[in-house]
Protein backbone atom coordinates (compact mmCIF):
# COMPACT_ATOMS: atom_id res chain seq x y z
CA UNK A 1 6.57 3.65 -11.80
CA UNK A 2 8.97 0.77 -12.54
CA UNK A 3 6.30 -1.83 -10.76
CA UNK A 4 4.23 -0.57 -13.51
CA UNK A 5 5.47 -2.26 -16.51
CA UNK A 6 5.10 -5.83 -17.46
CA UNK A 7 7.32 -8.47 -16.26
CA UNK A 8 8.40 -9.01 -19.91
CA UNK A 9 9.60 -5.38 -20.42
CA UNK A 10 11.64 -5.34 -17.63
CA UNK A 11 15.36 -5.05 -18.37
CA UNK A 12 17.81 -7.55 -17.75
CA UNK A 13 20.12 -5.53 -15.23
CA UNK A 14 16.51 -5.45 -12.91
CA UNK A 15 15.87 -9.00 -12.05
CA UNK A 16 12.31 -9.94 -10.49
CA UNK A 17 13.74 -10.92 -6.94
CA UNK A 18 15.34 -7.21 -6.82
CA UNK A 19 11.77 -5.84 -7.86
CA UNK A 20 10.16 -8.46 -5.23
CA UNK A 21 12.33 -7.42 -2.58
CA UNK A 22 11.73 -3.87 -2.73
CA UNK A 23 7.82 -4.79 -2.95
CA UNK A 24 8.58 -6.70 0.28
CA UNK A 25 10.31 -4.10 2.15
CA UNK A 26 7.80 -0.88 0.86
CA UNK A 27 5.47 -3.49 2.17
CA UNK A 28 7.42 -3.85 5.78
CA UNK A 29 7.61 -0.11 5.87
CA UNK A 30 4.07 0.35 5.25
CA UNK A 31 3.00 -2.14 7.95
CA UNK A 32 5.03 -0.36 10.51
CA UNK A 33 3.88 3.24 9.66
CA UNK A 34 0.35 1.93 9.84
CA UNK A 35 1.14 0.01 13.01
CA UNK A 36 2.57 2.96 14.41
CA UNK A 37 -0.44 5.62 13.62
CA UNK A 38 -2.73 2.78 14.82
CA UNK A 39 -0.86 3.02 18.28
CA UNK A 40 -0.65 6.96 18.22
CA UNK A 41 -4.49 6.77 17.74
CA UNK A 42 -4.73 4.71 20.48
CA UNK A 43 -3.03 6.41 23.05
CA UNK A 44 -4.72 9.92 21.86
CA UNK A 45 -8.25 8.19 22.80
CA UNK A 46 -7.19 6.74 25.89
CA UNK A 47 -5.85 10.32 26.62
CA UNK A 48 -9.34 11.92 25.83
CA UNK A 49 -10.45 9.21 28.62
């Protein structure tokens, strides 16, 4: 919900490069959860094989 509001309402005690880093790492985590169903769905076709 914070990502939500403008980048002039945000307060001073949340910086930008806080907010971007978080944005970065959600985005890390995201890219391994969809790396890792990819490779689940992999291995369950090769298993219906």
């Amino acid at each position: 919900m914070a990502s939500q509001t403008p980048t002039g309402t945000i307060p001073k005690e949340r910086p930008t490069s806080a907010q971007e880093k978080g944005v970065v790492l959600f985005a890390a985590f995201e890219y391994k959860t969809m790396t890792r169903v990819a490779a689940m769905r992999a291995t369950r076709l090769s298993g219906l094989r």
